[in-house]
Protein backbone atom coordinates (compact mmCIF):
# COMPACT_ATOMS: atom_id res chain seq x y z
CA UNK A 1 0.00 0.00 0.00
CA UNK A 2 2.91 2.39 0.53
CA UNK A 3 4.48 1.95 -2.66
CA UNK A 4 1.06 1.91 -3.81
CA UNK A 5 0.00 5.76 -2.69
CA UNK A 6 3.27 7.21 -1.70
CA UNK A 7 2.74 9.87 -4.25
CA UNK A 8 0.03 11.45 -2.10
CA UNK A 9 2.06 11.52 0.81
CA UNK A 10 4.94 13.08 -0.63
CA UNK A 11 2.35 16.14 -2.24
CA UNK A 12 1.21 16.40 1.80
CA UNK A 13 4.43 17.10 2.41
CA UNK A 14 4.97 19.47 -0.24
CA UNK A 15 1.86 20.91 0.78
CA UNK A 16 3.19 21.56 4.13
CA UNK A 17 6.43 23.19 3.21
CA UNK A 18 3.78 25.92 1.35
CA UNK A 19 2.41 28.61 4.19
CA UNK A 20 -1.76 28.53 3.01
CA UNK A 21 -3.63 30.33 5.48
CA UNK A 22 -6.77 31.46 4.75
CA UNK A 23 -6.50 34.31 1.69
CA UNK A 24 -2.95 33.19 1.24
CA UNK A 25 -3.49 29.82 -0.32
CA UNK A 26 -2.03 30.91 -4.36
CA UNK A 27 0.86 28.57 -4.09
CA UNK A 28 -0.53 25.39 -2.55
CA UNK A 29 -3.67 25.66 -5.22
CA UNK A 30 -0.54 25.88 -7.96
CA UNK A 31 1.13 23.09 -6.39
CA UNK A 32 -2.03 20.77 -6.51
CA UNK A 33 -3.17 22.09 -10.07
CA UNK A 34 0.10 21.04 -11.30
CA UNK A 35 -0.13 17.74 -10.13
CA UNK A 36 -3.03 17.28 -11.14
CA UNK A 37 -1.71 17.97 -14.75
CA UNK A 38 0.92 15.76 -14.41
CA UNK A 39 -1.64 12.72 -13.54
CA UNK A 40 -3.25 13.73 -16.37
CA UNK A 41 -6.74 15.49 -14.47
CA UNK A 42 -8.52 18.27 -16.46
CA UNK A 43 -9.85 20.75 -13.70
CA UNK A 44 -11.12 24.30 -13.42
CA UNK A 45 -9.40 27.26 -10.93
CA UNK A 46 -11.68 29.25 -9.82
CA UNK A 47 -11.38 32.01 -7.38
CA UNK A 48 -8.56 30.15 -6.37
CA UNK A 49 -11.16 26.73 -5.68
CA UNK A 50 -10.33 23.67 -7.65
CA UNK A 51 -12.84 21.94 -9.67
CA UNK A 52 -12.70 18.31 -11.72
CA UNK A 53 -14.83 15.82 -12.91
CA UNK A 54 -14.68 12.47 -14.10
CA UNK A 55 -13.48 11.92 -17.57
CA UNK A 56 -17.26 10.65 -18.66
CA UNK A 57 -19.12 13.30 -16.97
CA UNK A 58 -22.79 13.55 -18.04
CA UNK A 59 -24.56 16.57 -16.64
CA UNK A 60 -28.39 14.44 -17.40
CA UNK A 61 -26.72 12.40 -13.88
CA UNK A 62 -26.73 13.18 -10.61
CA UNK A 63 -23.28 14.43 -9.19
CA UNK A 64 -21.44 13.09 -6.29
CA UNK A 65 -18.88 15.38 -5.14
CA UNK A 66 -16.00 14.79 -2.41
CA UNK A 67 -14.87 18.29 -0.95
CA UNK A 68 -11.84 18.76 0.98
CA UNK A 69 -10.49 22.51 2.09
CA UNK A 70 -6.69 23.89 1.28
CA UNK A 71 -6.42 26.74 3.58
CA UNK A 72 -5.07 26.57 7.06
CA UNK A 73 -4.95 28.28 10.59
CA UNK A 74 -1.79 30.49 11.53
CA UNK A 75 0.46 28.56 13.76
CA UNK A 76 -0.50 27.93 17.37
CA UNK A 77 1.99 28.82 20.10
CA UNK A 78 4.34 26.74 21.51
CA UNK A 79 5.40 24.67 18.00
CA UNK A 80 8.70 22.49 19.21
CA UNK A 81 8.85 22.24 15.24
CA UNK A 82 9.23 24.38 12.39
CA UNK A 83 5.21 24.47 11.48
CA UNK A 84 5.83 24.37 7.79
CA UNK A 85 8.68 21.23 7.80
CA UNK A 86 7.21 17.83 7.51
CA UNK A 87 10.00 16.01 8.86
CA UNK A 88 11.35 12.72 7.39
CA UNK A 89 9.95 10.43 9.75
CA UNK A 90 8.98 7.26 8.46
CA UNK A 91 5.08 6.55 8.90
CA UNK A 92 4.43 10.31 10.33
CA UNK A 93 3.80 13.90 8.44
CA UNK A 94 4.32 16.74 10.85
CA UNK A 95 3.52 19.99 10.25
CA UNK A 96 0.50 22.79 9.81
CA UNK A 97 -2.26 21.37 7.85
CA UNK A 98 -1.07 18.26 7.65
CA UNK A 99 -4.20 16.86 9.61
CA UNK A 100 -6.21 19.55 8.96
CA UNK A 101 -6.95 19.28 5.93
CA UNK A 102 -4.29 18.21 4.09
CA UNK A 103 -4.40 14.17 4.54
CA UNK A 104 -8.36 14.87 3.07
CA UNK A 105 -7.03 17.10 0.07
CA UNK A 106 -4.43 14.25 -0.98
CA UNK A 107 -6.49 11.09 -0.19
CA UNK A 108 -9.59 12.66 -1.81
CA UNK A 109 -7.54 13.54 -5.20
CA UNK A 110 -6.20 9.49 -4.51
CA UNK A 111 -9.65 8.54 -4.68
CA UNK A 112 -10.76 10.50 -7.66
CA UNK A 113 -8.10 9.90 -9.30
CA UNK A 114 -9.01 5.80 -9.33
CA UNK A 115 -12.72 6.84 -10.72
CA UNK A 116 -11.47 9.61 -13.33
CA UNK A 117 -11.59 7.36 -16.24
CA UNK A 118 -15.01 5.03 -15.57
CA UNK A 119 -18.31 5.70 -17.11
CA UNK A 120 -19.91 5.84 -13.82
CA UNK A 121 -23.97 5.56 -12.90
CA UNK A 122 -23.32 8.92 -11.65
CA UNK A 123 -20.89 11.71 -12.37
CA UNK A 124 -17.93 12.46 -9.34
CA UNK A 125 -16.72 15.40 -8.85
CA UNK A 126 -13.31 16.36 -6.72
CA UNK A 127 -13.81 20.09 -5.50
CA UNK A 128 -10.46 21.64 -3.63
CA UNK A 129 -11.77 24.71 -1.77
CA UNK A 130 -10.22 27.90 -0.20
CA UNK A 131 -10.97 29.97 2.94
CA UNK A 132 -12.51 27.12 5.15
CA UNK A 133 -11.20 27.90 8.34
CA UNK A 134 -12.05 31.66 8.05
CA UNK A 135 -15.53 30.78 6.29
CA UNK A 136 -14.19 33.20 3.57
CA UNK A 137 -16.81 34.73 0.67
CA UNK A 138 -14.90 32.77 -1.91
CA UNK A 139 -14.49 29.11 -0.96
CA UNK A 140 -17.23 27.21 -0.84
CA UNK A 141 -19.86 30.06 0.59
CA UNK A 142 -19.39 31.20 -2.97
CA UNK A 143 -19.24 27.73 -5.02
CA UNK A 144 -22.36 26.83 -3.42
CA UNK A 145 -24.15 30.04 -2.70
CA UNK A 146 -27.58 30.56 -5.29
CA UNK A 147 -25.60 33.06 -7.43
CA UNK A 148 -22.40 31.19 -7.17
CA UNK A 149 -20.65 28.93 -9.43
CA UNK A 150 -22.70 25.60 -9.78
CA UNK A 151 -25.75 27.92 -10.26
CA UNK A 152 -24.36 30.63 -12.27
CA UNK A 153 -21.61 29.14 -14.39
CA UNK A 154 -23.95 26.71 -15.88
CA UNK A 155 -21.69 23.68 -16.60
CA UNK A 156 -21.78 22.09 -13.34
CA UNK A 157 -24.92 21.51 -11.67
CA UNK A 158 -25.06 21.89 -8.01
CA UNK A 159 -23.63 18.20 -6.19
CA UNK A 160 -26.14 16.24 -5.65
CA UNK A 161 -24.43 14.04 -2.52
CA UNK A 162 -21.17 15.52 -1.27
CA UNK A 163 -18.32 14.13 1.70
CA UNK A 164 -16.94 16.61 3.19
CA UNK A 165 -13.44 16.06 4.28
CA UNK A 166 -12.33 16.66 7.80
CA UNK A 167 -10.09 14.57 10.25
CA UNK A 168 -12.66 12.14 11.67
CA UNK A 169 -10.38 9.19 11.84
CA UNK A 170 -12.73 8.47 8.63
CA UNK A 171 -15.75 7.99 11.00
CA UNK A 172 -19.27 9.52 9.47
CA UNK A 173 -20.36 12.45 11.00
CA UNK A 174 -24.09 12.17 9.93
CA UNK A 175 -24.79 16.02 11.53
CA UNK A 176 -22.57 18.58 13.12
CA UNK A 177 -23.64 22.19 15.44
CA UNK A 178 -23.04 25.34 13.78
CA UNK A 179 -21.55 28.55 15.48
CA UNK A 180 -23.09 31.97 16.82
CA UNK A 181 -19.95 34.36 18.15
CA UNK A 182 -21.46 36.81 19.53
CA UNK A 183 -20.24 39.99 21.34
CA UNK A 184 -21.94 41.32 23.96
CA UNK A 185 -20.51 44.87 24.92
CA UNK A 186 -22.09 46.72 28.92
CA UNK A 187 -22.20 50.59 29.07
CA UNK A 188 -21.67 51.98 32.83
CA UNK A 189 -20.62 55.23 34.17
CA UNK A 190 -16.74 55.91 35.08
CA UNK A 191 -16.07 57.01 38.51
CA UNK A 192 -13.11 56.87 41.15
CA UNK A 193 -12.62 53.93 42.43
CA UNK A 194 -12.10 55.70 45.91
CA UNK A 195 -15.35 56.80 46.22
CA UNK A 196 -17.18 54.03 44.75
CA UNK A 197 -19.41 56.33 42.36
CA UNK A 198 -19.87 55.53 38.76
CA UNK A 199 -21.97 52.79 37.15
CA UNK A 200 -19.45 49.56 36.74
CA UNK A 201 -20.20 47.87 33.46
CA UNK A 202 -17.40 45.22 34.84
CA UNK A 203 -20.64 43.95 37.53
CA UNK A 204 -22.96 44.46 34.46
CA UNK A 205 -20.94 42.08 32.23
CA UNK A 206 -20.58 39.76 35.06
CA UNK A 207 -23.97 39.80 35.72
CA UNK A 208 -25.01 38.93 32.15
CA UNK A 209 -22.48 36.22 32.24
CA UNK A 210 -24.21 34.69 35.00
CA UNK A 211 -27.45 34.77 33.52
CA UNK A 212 -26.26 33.16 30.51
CA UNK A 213 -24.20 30.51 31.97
CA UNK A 214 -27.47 29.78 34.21
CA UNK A 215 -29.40 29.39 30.80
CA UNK A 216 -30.97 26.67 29.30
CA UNK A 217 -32.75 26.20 25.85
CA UNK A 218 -35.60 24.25 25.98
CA UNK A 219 -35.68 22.23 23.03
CA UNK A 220 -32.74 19.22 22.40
CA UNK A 221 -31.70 18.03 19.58
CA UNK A 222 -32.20 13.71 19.61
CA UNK A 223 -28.98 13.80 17.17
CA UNK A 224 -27.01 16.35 18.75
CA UNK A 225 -28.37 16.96 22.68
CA UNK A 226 -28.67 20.65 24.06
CA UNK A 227 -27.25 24.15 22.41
CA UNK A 228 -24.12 24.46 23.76
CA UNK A 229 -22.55 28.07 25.18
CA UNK A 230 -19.60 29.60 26.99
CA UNK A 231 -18.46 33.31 27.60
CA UNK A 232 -14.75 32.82 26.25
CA UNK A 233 -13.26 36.61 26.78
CA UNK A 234 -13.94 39.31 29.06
CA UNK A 235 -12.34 43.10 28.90
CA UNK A 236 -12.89 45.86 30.85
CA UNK A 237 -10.93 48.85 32.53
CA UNK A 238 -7.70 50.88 31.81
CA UNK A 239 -6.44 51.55 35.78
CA UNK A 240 -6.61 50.13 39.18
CA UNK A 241 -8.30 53.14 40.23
CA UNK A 242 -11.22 53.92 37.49
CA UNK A 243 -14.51 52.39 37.32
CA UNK A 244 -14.80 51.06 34.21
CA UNK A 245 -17.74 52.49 31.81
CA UNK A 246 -17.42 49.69 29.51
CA UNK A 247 -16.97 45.77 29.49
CA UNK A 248 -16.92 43.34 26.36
CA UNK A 249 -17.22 39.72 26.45
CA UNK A 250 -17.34 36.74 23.86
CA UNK A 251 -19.82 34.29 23.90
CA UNK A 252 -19.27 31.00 21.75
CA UNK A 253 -22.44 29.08 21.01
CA UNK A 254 -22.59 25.49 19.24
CA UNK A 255 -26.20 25.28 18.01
CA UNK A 256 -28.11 22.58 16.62
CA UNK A 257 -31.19 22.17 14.47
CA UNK A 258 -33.87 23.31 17.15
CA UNK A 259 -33.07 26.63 16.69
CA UNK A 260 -32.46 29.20 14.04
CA UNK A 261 -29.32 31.58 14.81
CA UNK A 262 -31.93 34.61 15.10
CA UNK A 263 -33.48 32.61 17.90
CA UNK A 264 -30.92 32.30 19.63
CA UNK A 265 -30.08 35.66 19.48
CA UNK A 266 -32.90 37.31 20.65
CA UNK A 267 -33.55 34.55 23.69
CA UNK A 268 -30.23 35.69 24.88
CA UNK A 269 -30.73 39.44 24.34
CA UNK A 270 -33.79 38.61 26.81
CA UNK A 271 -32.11 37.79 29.62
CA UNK A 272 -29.45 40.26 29.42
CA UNK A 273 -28.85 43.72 30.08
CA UNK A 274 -25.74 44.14 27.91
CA UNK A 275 -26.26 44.69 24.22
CA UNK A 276 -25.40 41.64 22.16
CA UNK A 277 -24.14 41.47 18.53
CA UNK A 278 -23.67 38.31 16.42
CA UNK A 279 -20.50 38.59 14.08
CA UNK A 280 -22.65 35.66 11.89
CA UNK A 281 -25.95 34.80 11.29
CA UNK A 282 -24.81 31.84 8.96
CA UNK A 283 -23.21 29.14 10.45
CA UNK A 284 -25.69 27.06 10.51
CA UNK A 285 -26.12 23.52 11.87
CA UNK A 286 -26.31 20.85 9.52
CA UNK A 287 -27.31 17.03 8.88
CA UNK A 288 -27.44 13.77 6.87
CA UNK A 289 -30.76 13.48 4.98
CA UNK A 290 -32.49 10.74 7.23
CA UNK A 291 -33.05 8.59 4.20
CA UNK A 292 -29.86 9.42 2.59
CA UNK A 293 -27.66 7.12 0.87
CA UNK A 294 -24.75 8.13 2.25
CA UNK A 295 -26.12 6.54 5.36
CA UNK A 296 -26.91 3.53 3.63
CA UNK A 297 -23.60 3.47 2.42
CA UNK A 298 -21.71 4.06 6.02
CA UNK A 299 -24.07 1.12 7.15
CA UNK A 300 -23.51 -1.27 4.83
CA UNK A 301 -19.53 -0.57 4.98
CA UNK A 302 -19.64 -0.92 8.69
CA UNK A 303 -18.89 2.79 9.47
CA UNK A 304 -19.30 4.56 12.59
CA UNK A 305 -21.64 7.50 12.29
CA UNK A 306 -21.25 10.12 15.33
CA UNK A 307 -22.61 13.60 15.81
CA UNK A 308 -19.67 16.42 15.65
CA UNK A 309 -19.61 19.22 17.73
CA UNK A 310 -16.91 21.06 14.98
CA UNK A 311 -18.44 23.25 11.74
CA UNK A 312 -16.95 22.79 8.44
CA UNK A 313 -17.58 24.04 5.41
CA UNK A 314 -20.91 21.82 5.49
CA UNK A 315 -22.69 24.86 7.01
CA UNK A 316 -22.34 26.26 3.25
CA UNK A 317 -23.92 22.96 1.41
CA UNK A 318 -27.39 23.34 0.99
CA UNK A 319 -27.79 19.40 0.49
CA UNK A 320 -27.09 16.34 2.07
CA UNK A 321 -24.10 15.17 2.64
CA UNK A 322 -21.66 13.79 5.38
CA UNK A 323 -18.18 14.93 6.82
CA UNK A 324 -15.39 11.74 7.00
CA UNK A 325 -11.68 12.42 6.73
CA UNK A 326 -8.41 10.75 8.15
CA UNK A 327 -6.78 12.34 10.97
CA UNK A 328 -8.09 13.07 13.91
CA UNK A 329 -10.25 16.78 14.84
CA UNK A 330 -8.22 16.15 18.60
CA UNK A 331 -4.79 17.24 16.42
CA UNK A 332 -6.24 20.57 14.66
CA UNK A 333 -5.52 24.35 15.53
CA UNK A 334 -2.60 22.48 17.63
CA UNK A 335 1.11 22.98 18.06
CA UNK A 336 3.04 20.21 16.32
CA UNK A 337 0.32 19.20 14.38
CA UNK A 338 0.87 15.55 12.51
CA UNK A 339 -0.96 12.61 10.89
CA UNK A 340 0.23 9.25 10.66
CA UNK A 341 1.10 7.97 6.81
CA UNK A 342 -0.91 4.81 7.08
CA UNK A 343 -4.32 7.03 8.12
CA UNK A 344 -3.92 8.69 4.77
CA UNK A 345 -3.18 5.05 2.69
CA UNK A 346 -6.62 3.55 4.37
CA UNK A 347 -8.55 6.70 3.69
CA UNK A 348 -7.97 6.32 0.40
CA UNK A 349 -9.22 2.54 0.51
CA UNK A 350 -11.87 3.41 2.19
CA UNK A 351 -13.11 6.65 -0.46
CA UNK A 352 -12.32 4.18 -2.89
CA UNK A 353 -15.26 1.14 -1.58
CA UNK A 354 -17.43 4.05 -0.07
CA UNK A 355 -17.77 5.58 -3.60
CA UNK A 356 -18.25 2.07 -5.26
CA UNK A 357 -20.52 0.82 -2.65
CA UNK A 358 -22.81 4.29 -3.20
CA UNK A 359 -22.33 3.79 -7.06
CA UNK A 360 -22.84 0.23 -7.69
CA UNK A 361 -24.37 -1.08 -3.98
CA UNK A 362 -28.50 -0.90 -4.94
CA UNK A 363 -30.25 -0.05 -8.24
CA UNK A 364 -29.87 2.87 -10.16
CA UNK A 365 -33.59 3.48 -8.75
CA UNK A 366 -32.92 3.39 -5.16
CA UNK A 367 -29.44 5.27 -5.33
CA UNK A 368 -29.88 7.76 -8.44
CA UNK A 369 -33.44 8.33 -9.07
CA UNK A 370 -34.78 9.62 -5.30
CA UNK A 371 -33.56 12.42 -4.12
């Protein structure tokens, strides 16, 4: 198997010698466009995204796509590595976006690459996005959005079925919570700290924060359990001395499909005194069709399905699909990030039956013609 797919792991490591963070991923789309020429792959670049499909593609068929993101985080602290050298190691790929997401890009491309040639029941399609981690207005917000590339270019049609490719340890996350950040920002009065006048937004804040870490929403999710929140930052004050007149916090919610992110919003804003802001009203929740056959599929392969508490680029794909990638989420947005060479060699085995088990596992009725 190593001589088999050692290609792939040698363009991870390539990949990681290329700084990609989000907006900055130019070189590391060159680097994969160019191999994708030299295995002989016709593909689109578009807004830096890449897009293939197989050799046969038929745009009267429905359209499986696999979707795997280029773009990094910036390096954590405390790297004992350089973040951007792969080491030699034998078995092991070190380095920033090596687990996150560059073991999906590479094992994805494996997989598509074994398909490119076949006149398949239904078309694949290999799409290499930008901007994931920063949920940028060009990745796949814009590849999927109404006006956006499937819709408007008008030579793709919009995938049908699509895996999403995130470290998983190639387990099927059949749904996943979205993400509300919200800001919440208490005016007060500034006064000497001496005399104890003023209004102090700090006991404001602190007060809200209470409240909201006291609050629970009523209705739970049977895939995914109860919203999930936390106050994450807290500011306030410029001296010892000075009541402070103003105090911001952070509140990070994981949401799930009982509530709509403007709900959420304005239950909160209920119980609170401070005035709260939303950065995003987007990041939705997401999850598998329940008759899907991508489920069908991870049953009949044996594959563990599991509810993920991380977003993705999902949150953007208005259709079903699942998230299952090698690596493990545990690694990402870490210092001396890694992924183990034989994770990436039976991720690509496993694309490789998943896809053939959707295509060829049941009739062309029960796999092609329901939606």
């Amino acid at each position: 198997m190593k001589m088999k797919y050692q290609a792939y792991s040698d363009l991870l490591r390539r990949m990681v010698r290329i700084p990609s963070p989000s907006y900055g991923e130019a070189e590391v789309c060159a680097l994969l466009s160019g191999f994708l020429d030299d295995i002989g792959i016709a593909h689109e670049v578009q807004r830096g995204n890449i897009v293939a499909v197989n050799k046969h593609f038929d745009p009267t068929k429905k359209t499986l796509a696999i979707d795997a993101h280029m773009d990094t985080v910036l390096p954590a602290d405390g790297y004992a590595r350089d973040p951007y050298d792969p080491g030699n190691e034998d078995g092991v790929i070190y380095g920033l976006g090596s687990n996150d997401d560059g073991g999906s890009v590479v094992s994805m491309t494996a997989a598509f690459r074994h398909f490119y040639d076949m006149d398949l029941p239904a078309n694949l399609m290999l799409i290499l996005s930008v901007e994931e981690e920063r949920s940028g207005p060009d990745g796949t917000s814009w590849l999927f959005a109404e006006d956006g590339f499937f819709a408007g270019h008008g030579k793709y049609p919009v995938p049908d079925w699509v895996i999403v490719g995130e470290p998983t340890g190639m387990k099927a996350a059949t749904s996943e919570r979205g993400l509300i950040v919200i800001d919440g920002t208490a005016h007060g009065v500034a006064g000497h700290a001496a005399r104890g006048d003023g209004e102090n937004a700090l006991y404001k804040a602190l007060d809200d924060i209470a409240a909201l870490r006291a609050h629970r929403f009523g209705r739970i999710s049977p895939v995914m359990g109860e919203v999930k929140l936390n106050v994450t930052m807290i500011e306030a004050g410029k001296a010892h001395n000075v009541i402070p007149d103003l105090c911001r916090f952070v509140v990070d919610i994981r949401t799930t499909e009982q509530y709509t992110a403007p709900e959420i919003l304005s239950e909160l804003q209920a119980i609170c005194k401070s005035v709260l802001k939303a950065r995003n009203l987007d990041n939705r929740s997401s999850a598998t069709y329940p008759d899907s056959p991508l489920l069908g599929t991870a049953s009949a392969l044996g594959i563990e399905c599991f509810s993920s508490p991380t977003t993705s680029d999902w949150m953007r794909i208005n259709g079903d699909a699942i998230k299952m990638g090698p690596g493990m989420s545990s690694r990402s947005h870490k210092a001396d990030e890694y992924i183990l060479t034989d994770e990436i060699y039976e991720a690509i085995d496993t694309y490789i039956r998943f896809i053939e088990k959707f295509f060829y596992g049941n009739t062309l009725e029960q796999r092609f013609l329901r939606h």
